[in-house]
Protein backbone atom coordinates (compact mmCIF):
# COMPACT_ATOMS: atom_id res chain seq x y z
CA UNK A 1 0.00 0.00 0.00
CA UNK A 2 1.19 3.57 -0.92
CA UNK A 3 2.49 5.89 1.93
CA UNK A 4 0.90 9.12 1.80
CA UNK A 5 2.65 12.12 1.69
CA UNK A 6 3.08 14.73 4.51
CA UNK A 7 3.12 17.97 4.51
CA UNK A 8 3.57 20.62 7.32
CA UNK A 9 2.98 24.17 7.00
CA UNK A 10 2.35 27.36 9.21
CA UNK A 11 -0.65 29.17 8.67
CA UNK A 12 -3.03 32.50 10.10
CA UNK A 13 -7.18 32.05 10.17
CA UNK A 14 -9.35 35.40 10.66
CA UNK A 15 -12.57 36.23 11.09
CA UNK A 16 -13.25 38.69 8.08
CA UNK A 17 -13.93 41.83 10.07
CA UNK A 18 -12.72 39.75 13.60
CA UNK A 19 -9.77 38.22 14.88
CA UNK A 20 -7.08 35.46 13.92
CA UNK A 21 -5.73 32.52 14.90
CA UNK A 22 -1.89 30.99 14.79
CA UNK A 23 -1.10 27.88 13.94
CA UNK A 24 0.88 25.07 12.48
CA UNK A 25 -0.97 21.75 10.81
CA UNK A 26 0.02 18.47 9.28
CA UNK A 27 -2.00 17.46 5.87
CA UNK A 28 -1.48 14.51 3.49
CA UNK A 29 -2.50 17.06 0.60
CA UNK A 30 -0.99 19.92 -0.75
CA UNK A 31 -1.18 23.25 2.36
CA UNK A 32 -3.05 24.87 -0.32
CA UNK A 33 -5.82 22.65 -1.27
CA UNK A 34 -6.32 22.11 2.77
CA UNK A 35 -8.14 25.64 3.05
CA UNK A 36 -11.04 24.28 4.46
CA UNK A 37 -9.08 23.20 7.70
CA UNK A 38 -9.29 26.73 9.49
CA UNK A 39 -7.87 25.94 13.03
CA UNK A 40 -8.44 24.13 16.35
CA UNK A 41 -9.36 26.75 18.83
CA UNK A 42 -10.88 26.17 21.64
CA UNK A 43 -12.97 29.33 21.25
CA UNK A 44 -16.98 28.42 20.51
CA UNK A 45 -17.23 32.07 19.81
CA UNK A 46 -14.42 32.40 17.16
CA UNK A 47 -15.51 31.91 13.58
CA UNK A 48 -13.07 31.96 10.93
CA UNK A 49 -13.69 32.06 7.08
CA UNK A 50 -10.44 33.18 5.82
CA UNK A 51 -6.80 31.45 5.96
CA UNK A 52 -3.23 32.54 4.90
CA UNK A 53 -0.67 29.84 4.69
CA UNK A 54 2.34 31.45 6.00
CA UNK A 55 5.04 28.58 5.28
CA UNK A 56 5.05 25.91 3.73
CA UNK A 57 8.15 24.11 3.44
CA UNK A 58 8.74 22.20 6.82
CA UNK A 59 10.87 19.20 6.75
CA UNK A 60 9.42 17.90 10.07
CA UNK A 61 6.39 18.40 12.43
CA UNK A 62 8.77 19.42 15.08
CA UNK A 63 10.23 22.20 12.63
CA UNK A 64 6.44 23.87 11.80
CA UNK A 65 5.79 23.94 15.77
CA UNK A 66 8.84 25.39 16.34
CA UNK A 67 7.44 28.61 13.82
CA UNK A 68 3.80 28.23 15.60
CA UNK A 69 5.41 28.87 18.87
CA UNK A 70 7.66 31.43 18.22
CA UNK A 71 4.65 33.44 16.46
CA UNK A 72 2.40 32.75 19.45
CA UNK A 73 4.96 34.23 22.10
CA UNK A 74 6.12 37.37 20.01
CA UNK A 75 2.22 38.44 19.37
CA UNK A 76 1.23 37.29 22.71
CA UNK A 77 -1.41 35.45 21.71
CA UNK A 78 -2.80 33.82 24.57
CA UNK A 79 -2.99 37.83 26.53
CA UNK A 80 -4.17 39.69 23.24
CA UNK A 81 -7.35 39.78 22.80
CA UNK A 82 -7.47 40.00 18.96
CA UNK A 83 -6.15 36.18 18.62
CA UNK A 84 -8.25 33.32 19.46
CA UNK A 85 -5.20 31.29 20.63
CA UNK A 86 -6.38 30.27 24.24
CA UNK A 87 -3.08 28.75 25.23
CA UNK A 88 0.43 28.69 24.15
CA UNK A 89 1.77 25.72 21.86
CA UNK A 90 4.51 23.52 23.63
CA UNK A 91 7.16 21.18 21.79
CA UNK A 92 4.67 18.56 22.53
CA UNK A 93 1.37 19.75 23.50
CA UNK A 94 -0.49 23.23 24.54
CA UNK A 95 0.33 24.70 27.09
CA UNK A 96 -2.61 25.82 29.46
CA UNK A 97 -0.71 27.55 32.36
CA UNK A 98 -0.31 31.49 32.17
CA UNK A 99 3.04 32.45 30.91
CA UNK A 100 5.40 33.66 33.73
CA UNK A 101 8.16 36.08 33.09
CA UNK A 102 10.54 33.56 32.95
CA UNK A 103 8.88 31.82 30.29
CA UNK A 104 8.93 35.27 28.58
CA UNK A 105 12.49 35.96 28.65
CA UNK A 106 13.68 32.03 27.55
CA UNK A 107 11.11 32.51 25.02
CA UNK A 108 12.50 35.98 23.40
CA UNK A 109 15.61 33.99 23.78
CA UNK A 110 14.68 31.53 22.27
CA UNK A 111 13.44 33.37 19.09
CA UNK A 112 16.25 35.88 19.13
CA UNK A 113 18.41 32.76 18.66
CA UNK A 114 16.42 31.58 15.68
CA UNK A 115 16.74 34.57 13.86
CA UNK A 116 20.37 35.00 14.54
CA UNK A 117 20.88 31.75 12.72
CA UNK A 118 18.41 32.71 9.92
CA UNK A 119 15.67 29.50 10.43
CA UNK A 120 12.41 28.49 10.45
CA UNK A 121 10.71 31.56 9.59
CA UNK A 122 13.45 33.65 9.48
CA UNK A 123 14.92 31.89 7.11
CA UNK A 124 12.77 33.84 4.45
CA UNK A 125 13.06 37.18 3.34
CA UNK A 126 10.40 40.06 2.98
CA UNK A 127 9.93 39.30 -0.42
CA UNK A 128 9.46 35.63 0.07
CA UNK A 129 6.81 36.07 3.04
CA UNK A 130 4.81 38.47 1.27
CA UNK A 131 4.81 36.29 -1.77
CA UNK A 132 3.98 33.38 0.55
CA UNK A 133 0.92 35.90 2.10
CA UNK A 134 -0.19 37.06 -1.44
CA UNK A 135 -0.27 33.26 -2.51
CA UNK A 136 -2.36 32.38 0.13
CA UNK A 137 -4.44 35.02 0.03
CA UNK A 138 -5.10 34.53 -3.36
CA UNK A 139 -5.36 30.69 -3.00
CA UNK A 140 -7.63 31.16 -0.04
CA UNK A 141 -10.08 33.75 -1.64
CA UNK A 142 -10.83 31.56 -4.64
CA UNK A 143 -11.61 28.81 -2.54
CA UNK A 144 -13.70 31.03 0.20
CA UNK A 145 -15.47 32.07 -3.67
CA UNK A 146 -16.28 28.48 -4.33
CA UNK A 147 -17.54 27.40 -1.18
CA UNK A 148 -19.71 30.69 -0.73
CA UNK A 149 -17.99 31.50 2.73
CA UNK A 150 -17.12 34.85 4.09
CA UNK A 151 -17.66 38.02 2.25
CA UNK A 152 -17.94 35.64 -0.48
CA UNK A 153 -21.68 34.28 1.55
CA UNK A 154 -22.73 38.27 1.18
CA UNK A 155 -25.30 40.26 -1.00
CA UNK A 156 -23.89 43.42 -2.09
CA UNK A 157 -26.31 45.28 0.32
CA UNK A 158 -25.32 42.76 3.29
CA UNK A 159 -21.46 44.13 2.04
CA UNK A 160 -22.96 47.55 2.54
CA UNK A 161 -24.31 47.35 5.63
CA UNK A 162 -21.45 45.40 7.59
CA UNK A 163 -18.65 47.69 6.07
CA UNK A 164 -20.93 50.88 7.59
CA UNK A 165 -21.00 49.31 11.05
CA UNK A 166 -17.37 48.71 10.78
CA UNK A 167 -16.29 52.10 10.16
CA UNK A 168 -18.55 53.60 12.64
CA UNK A 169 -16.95 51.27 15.35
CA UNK A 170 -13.47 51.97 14.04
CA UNK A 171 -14.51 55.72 14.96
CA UNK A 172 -16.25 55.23 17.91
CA UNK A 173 -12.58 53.16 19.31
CA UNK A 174 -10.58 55.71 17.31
CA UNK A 175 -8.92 52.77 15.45
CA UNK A 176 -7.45 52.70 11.92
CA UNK A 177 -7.66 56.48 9.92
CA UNK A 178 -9.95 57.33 12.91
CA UNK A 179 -6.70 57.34 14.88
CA UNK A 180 -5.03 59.73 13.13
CA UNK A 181 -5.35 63.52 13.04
CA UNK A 182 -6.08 65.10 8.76
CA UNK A 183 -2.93 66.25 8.31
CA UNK A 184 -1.37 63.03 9.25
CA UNK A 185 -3.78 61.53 6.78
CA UNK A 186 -2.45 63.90 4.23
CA UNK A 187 0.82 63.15 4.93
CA UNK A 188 1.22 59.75 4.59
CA UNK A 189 -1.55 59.59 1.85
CA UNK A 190 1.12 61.35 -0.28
CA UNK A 191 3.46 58.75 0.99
CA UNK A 192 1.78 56.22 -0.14
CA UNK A 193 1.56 57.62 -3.96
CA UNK A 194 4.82 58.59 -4.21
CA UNK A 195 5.96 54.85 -3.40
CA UNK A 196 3.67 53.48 -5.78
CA UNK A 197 4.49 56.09 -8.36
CA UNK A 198 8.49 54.89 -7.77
CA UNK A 199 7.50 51.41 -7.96
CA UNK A 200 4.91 51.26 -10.93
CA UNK A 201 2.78 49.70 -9.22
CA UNK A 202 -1.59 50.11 -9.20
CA UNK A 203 -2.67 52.92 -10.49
CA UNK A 204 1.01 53.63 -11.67
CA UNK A 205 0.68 50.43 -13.87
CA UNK A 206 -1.37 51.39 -16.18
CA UNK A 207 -1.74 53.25 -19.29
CA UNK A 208 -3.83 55.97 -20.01
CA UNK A 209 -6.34 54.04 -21.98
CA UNK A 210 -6.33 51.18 -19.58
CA UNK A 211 -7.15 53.90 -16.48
CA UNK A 212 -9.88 55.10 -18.72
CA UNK A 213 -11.07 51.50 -19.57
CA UNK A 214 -11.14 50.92 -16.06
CA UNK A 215 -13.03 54.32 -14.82
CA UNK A 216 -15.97 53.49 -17.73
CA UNK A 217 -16.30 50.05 -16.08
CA UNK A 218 -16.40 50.79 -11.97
CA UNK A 219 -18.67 54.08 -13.49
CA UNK A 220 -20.99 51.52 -14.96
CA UNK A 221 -20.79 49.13 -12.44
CA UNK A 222 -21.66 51.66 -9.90
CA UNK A 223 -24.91 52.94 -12.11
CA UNK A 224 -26.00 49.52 -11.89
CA UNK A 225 -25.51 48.73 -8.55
CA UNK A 226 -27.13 51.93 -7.99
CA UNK A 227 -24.60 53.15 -4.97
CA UNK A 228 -22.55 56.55 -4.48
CA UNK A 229 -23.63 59.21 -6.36
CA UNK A 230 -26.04 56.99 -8.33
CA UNK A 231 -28.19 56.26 -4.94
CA UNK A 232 -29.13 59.73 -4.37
CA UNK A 233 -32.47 61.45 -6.22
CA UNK A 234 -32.01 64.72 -8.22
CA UNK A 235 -33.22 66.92 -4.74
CA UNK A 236 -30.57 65.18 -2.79
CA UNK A 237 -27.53 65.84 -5.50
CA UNK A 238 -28.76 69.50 -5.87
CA UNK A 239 -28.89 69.67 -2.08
CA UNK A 240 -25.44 68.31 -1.63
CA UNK A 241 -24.28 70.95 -4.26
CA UNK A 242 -25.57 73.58 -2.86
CA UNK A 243 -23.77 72.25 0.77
CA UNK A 244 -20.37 71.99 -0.99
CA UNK A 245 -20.85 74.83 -2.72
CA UNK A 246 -20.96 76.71 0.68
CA UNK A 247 -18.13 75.36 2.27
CA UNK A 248 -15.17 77.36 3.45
CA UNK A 249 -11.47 76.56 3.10
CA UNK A 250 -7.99 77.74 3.74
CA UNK A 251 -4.95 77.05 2.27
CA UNK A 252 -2.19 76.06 4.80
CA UNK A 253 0.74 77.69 2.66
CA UNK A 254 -0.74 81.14 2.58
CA UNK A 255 -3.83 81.38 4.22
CA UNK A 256 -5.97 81.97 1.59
CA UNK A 257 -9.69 81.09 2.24
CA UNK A 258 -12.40 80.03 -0.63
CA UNK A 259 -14.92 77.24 -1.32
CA UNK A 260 -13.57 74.33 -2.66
CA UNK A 261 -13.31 74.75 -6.07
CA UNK A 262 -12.09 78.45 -5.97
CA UNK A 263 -8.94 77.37 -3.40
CA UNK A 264 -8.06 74.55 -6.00
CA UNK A 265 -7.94 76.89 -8.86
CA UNK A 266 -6.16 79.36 -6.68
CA UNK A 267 -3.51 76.63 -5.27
CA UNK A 268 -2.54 75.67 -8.84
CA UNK A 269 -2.35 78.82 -10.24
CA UNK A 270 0.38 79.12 -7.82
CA UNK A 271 1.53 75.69 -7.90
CA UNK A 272 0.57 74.72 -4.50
CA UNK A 273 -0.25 70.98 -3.54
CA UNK A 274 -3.83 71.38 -3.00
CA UNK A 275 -4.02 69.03 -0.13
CA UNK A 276 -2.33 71.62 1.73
CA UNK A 277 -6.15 72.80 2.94
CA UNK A 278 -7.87 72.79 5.89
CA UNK A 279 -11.76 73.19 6.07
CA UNK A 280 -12.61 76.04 8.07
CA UNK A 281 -16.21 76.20 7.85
């Protein structure tokens, strides 16, 4: 009779809008094609849909726990409460007694070694995890598509609705772009497209006809899907004009107050990034 193959691989379940899980897992298929495996917590409450294989190459069991348990003490899993780890993973089995400070030091030691020596995880570079994350990301969302599961089990207006209560909790707990002040906003918002721009990468990537291509379709898909601008009546759109219309705003180079339209004319007559405003009124 044919031995089956055995693979070992670390990996990182979520909860689409919730929190994750760390783990390591032997299959006799390939860590890919076992998406549907999703974890072993002992959490009733934690419901993951989504999974990102993190490596995949183990030679040994022991090796892939020795990853899972150097993740689990450097995010602190079992104290955090964004992970659904309830205990820590052992060389052997979990570990259900709280960590002590001594556990915490030969632990950091412990991983400190590892990555002196380059293994395990460390053994990979930026590129390679972020390849491994993209690949099972992408690998993961196809298969979350075929089995219906996560934002994947959604109608558009279910979408809708959950990414509305998300971003009003993110502001109520000041989390994400809610934690930052405008001008930080601005800042690294500029950041960001000057990377890209470097790089080629999104919007950078394209041509001119593709970007125009691409605005005709997400215009038309919007129309049809009858959301932004293309929810509102013809009162509401004149209403918001006339709102905008009103506003008040001053350029943080000179001072210079206008509405909207005015201070962007004025800021490029002058050559003036015109996200250097500030809304005054």
């Amino acid at each position: 009779m044919e031995t089956l193959k055995e693979y070992y691989y670390t990996y990182y379940s979520y909860e689409e809008w919730g929190r994750g899980y760390f783990g390591s897992r032997k299959c006799y298929c390939l860590p890919e094609e076992d998406m549907n495996y999703l974890g072993s917590s002992k959490d009733k409450t934690f419901r993951p849909t989504q999974k990102i294989i993190l490596k995949s190459d183990y030679a040994t069991r022991e090796e892939a726990i020795a990853d899972e348990i150097i993740l689990q003490r450097y995010y602190k899993v079992v104290e955090n409460s964004h992970f659904a780890n309830k205990a820590y993973q052992t060389s052997t089995k979990f570990s259900y007694i709280p960590s002590t400070e001594e556990a915490s030091r030969n632990g950091k030691k412990g991983s400190e070694k590892i990555k002196e020596n380059g293994l395990g995880i460390f053994a990979l570079t930026q590129e390679q995890l972020s390849e491994n994350g993209k690949l099972g990301g992408e690998k993961g969302g196809k298969k979350s598509k075929e089995l219906g599961l996560g934002i994947h089990g959604q109608t558009i207006e279910e979408l809708l609705k959950n990414c509305s209560k998300g971003g009003q909790k993110a502001k109520e707990l000041g989390l994400g772009v809610h934690g930052r002040t405008k001008e930080q906003i601005i800042k690294d918002s500029k950041k960001g497209a000057q990377k890209a721009k470097e790089l080629g990468v999104g919007f950078f990537a394209m041509s001119k006809e593709q970007r125009i291509k691409n605005g005709i379709k997400s215009g038309n898909k919007t129309y049809n899907l009858k959301i932004g601008l293309f929810s509102l009546t013809k009162e509401q759109l004149q209403e918001n004009g006339k709102k905008t219309s009103s506003q008040k705003w001053k350029c943080l180079e000179t001072g210079y107050i206008s509405s909207p339209a005015g201070l962007s004319n004025y800021q490029r007559a002058r050559k003036i990034d015109t996200s250097q405003r500030i809304r005054v009124e």
